[in-house]
N, C-alpha and C. Protein backbone atom coordinates (compact mmCIF):
# COMPACT_ATOMS: atom_id res chain seq x y z
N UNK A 1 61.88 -19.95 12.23
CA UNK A 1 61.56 -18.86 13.14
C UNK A 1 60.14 -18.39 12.83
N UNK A 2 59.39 -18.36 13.94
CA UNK A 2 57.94 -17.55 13.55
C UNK A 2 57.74 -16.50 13.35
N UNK A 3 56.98 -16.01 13.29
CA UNK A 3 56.11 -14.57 13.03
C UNK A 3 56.35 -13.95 14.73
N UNK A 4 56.60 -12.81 14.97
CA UNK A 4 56.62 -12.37 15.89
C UNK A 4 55.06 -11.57 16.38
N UNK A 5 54.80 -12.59 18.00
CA UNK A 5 53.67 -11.75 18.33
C UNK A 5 53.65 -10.70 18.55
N UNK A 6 52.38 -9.48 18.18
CA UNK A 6 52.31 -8.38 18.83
C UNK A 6 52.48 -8.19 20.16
N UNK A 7 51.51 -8.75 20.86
CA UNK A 7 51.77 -9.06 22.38
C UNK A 7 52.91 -8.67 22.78
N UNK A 8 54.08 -9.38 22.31
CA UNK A 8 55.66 -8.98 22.76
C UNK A 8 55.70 -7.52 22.95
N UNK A 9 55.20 -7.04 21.94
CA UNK A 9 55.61 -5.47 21.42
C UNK A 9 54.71 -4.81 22.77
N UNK A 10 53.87 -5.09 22.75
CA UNK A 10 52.71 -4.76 23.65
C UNK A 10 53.21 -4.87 25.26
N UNK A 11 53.95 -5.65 25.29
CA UNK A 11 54.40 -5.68 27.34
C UNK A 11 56.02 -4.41 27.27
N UNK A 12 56.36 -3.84 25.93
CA UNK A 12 57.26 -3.49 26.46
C UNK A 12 56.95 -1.86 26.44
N UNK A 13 58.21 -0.83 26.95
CA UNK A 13 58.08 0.62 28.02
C UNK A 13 58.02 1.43 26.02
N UNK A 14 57.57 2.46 26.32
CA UNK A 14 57.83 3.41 25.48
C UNK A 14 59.13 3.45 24.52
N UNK A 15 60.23 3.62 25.72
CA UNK A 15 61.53 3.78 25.83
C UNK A 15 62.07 2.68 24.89
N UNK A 16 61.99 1.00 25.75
CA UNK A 16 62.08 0.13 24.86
C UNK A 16 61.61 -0.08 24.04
N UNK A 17 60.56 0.03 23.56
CA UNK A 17 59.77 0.07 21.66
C UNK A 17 60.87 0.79 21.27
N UNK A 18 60.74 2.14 21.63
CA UNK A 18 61.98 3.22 20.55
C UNK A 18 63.07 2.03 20.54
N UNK A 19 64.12 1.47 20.79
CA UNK A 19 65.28 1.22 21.17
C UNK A 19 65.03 0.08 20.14
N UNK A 20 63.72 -1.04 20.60
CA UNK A 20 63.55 -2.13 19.88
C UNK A 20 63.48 -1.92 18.08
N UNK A 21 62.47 -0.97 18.04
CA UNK A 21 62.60 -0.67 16.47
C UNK A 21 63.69 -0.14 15.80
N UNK A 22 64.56 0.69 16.49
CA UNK A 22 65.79 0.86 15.86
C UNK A 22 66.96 -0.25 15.53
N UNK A 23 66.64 -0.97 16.79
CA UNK A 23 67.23 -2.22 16.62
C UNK A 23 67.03 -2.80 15.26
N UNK A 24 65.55 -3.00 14.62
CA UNK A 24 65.05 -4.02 14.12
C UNK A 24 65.58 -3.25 12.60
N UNK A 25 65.34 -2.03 12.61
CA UNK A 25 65.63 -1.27 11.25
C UNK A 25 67.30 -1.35 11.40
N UNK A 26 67.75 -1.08 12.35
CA UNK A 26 69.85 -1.72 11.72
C UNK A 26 69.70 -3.13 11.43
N UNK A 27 68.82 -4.13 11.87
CA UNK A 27 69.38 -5.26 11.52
C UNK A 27 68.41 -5.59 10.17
N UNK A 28 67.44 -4.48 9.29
CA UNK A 28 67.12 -4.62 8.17
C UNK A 28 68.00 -4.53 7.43
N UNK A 29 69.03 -3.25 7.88
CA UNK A 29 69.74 -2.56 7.03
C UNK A 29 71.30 -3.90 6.32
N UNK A 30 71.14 -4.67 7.86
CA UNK A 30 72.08 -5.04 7.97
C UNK A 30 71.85 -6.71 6.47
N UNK A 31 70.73 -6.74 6.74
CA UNK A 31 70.36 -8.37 5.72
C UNK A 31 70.44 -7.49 4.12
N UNK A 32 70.07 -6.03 4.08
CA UNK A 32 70.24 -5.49 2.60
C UNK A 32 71.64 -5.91 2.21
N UNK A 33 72.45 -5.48 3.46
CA UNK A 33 74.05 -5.49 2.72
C UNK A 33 74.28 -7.23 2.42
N UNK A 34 73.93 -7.68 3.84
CA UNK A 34 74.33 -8.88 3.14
C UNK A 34 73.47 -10.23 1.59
N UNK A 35 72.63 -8.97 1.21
CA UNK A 35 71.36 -9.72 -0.01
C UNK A 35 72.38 -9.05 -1.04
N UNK A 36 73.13 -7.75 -0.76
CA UNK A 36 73.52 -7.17 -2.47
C UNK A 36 75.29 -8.01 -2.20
N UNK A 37 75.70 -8.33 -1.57
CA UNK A 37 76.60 -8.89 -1.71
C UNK A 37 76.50 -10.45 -1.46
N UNK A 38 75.32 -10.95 -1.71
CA UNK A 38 75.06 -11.94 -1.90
C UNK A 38 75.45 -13.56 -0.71
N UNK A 39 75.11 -12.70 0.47
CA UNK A 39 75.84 -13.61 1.53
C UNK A 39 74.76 -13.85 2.36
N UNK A 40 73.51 -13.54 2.10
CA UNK A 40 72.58 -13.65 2.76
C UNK A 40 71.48 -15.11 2.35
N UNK A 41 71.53 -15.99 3.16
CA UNK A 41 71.35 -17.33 2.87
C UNK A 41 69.96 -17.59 3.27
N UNK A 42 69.36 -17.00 4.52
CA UNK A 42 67.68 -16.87 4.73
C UNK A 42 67.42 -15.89 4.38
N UNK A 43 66.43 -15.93 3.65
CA UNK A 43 65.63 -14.64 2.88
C UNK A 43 64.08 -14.59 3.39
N UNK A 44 63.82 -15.66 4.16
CA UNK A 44 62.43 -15.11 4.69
C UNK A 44 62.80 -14.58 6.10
N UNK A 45 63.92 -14.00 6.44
CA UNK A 45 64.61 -13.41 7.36
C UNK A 45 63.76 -11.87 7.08
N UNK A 46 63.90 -11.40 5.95
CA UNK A 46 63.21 -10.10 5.46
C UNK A 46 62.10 -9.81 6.14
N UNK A 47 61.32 -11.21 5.59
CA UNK A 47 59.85 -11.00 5.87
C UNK A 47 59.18 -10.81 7.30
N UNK A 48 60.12 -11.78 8.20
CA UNK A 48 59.83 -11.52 9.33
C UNK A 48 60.25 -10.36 10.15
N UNK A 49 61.89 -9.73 9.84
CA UNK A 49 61.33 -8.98 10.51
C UNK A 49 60.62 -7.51 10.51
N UNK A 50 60.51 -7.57 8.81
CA UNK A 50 59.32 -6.36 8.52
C UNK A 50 58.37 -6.30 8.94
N UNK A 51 57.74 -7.40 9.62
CA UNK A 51 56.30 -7.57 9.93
C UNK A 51 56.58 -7.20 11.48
N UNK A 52 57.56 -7.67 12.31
CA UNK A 52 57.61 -7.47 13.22
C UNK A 52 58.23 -5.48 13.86
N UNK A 53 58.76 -5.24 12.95
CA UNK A 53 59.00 -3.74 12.49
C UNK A 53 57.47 -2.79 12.33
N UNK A 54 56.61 -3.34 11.98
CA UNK A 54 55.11 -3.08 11.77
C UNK A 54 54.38 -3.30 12.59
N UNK A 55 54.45 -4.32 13.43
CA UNK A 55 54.03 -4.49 14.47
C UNK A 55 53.91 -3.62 15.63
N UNK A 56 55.82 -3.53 16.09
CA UNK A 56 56.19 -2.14 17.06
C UNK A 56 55.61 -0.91 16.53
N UNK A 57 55.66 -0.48 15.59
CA UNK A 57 55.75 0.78 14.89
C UNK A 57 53.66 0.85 15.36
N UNK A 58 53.20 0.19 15.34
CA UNK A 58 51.98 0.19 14.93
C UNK A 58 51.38 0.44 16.78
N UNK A 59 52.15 -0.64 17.28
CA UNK A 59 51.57 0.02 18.99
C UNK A 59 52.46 1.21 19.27
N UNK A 60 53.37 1.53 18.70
CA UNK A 60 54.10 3.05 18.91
C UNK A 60 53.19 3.79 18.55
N UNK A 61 52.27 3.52 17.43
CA UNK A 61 51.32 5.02 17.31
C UNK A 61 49.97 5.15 18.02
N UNK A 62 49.60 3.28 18.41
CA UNK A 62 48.45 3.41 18.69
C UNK A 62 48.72 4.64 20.33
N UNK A 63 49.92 3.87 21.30
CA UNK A 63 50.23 4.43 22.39
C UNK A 63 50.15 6.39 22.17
N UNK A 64 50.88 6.63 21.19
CA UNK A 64 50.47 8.03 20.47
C UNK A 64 49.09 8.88 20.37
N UNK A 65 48.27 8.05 19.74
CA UNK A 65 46.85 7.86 19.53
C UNK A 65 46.34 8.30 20.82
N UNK A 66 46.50 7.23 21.90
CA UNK A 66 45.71 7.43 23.08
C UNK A 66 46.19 8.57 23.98
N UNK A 67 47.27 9.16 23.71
CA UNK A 67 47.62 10.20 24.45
C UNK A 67 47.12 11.58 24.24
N UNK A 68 46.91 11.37 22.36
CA UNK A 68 46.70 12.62 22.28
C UNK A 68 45.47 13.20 22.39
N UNK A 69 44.38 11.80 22.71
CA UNK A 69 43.16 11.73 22.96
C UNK A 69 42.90 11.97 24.15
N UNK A 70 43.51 11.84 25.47
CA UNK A 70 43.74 11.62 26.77
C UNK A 70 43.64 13.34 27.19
N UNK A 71 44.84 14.01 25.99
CA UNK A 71 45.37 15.45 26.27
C UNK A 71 43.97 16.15 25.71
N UNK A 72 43.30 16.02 24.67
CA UNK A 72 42.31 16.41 24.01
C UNK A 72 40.90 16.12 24.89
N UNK A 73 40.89 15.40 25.83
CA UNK A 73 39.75 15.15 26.46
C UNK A 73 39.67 16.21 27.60
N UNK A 74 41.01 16.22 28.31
CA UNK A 74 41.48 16.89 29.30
C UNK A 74 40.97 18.64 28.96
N UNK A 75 41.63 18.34 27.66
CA UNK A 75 41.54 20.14 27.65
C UNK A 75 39.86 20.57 27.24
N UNK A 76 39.08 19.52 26.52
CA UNK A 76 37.64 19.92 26.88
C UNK A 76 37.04 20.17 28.04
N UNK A 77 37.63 19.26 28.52
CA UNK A 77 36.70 19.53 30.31
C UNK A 77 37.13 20.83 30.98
N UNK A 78 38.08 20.91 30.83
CA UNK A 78 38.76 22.59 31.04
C UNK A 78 38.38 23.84 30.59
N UNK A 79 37.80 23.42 29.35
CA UNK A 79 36.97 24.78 28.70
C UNK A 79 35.64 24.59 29.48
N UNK A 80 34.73 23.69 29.52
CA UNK A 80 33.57 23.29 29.92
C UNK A 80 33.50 24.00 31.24
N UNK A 81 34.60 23.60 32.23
CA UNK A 81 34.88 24.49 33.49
C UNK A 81 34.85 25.55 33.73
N UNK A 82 35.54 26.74 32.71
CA UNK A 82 35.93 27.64 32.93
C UNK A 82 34.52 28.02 32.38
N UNK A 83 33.66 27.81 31.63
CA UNK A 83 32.45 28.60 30.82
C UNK A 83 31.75 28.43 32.04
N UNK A 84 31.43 26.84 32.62
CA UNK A 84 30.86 27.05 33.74
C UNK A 84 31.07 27.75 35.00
N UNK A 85 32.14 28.13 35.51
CA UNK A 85 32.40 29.39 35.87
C UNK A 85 32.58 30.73 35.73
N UNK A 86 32.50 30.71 34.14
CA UNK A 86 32.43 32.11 33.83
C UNK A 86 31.06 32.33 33.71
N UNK A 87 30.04 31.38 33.81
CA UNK A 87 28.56 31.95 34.05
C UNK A 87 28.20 31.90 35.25
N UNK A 88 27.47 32.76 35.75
CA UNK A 88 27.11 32.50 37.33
C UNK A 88 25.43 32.12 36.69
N UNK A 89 25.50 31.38 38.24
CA UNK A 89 23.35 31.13 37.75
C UNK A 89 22.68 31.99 38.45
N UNK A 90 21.35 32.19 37.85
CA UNK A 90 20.76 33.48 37.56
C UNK A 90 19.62 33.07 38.89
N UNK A 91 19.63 33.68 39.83
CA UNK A 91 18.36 33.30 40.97
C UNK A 91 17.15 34.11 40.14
N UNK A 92 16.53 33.20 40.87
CA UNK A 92 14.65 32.92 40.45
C UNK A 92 14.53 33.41 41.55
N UNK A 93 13.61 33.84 42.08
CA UNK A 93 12.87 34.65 42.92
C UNK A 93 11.85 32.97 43.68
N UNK A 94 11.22 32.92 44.55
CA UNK A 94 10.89 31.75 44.66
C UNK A 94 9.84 31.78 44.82
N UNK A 95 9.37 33.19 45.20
CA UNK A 95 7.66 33.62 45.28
C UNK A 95 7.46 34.86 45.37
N UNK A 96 6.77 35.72 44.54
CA UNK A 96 6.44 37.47 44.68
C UNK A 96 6.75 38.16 46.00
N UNK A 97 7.14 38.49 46.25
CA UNK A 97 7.07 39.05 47.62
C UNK A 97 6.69 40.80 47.35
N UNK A 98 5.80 41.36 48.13
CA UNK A 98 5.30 42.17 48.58
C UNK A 98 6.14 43.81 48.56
N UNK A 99 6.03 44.52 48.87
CA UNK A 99 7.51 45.53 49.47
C UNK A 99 7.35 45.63 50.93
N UNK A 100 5.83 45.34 51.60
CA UNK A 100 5.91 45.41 53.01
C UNK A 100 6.92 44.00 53.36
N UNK A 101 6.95 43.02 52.63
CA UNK A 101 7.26 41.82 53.17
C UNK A 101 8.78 41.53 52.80
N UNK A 102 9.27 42.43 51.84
CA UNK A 102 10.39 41.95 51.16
C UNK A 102 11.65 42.71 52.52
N UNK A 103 12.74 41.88 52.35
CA UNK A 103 13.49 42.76 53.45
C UNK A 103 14.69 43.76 52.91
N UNK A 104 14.58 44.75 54.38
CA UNK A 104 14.74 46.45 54.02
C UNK A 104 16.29 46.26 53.17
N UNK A 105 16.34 47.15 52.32
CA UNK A 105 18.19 47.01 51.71
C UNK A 105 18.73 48.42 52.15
N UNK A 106 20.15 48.21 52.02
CA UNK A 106 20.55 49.83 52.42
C UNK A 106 21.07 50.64 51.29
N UNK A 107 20.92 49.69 50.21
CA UNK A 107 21.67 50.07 48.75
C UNK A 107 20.38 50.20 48.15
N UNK A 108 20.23 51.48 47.36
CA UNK A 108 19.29 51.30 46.18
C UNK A 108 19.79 51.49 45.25
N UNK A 109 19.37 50.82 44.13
CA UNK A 109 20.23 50.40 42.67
C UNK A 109 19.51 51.58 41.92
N UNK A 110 20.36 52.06 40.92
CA UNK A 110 19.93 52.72 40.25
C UNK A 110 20.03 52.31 38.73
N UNK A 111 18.82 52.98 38.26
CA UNK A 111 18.28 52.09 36.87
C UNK A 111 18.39 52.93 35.67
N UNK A 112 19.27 52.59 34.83
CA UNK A 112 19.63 54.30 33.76
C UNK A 112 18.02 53.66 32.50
N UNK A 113 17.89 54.94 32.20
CA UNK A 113 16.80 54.98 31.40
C UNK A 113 17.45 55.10 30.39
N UNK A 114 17.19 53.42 29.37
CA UNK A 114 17.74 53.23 27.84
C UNK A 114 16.69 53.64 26.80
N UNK A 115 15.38 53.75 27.27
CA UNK A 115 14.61 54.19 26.31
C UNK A 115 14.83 55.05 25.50
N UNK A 116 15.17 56.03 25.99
CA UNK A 116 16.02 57.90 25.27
C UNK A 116 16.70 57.59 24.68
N UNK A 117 17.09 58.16 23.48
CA UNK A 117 18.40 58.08 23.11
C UNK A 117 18.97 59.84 23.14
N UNK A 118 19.83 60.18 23.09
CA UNK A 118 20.65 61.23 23.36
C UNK A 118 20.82 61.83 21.94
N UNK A 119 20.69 63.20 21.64
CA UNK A 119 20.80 63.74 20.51
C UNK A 119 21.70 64.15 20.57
N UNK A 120 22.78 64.30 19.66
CA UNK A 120 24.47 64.93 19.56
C UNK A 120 24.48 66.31 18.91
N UNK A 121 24.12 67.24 19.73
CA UNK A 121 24.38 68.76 19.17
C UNK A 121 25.98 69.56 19.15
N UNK A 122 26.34 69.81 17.94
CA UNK A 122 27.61 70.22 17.61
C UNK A 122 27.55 71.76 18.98
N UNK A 123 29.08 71.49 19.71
CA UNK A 123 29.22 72.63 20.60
C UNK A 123 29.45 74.16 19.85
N UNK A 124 29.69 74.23 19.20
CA UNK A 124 30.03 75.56 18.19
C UNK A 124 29.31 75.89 16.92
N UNK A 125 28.64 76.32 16.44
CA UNK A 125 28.05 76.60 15.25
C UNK A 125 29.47 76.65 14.24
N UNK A 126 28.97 76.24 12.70
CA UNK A 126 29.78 76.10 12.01
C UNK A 126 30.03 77.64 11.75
N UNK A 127 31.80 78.06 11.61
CA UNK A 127 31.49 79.43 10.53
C UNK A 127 31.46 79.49 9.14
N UNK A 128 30.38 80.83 9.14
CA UNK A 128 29.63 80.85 8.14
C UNK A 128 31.10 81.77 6.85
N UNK A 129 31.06 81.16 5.83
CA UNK A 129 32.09 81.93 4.95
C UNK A 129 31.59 83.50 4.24
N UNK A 130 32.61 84.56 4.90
CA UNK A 130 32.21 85.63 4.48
C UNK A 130 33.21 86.05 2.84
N UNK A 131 31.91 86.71 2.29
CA UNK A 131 32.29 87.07 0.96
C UNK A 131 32.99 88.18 1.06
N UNK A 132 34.27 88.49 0.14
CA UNK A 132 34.98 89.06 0.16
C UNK A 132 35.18 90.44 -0.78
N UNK A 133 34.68 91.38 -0.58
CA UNK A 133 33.95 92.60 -1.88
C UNK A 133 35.28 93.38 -2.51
């Protein structure tokens, strides 16, 4: 019996890998019993199908691998989106315009003056402690 190709492992569903490797680990389990009770007559039976146990197991994670890379790609572009929508772009003006030339608005914005800063005067004077004669 040969070496089992990967390939094999490779054409089959998710579903079947799971099913196949469980398979392959009862019928490990199954050549132990028959090696300690001494009824087990091919012994490179082992070898093969550990390798082939390694095999599945190995496109089971790669398939793993690519998903979680797939989900991880996904959710970058999603942040990328949302930042790019949470910034709006900033208009440039495209040439000075004038105030005779600029057109009339009906809103005028009002502009708070940050220069000042505001001094915090206590509303009540402290009382003063009277001595007691």
């Amino acid at each position: 019996m040969p070496l089992p190709n990967i390939e094999d492992a490779k054409k089959l569903s998710d579903q079947e890998l799971a099913d196949e490797i469980l398979a392959a680990k009862r019928e490990l389990f199954q050549l132990r019993m028959q090696q300690a009770t001494r009824r087990l007559e091919k012994t490179h039976q082992f070898k093969h199908l550990r390798h082939h146990v390694a095999q599945m197991m190995t496109v089971a994670r790669e398939r793993e691998r690519a998903t979680e890379a797939e989900a991880k790609a996904a959710k970058a572009e999603a942040q990328a989106e949302a930042q790019a929508e949470a910034q709006e772009p900033v208009k440039e003006p495209t040439a000075i315009q004038s105030p005779a030339e600029a057109p009339p608005t009906d809103v005028q914005e009002e502009v708070a003056d940050t220069s000042t800063t505001a001094q915090v005067t206590p509303e009540s004077p402290e009382p003063e402690a009277k001595e007691e004669e």
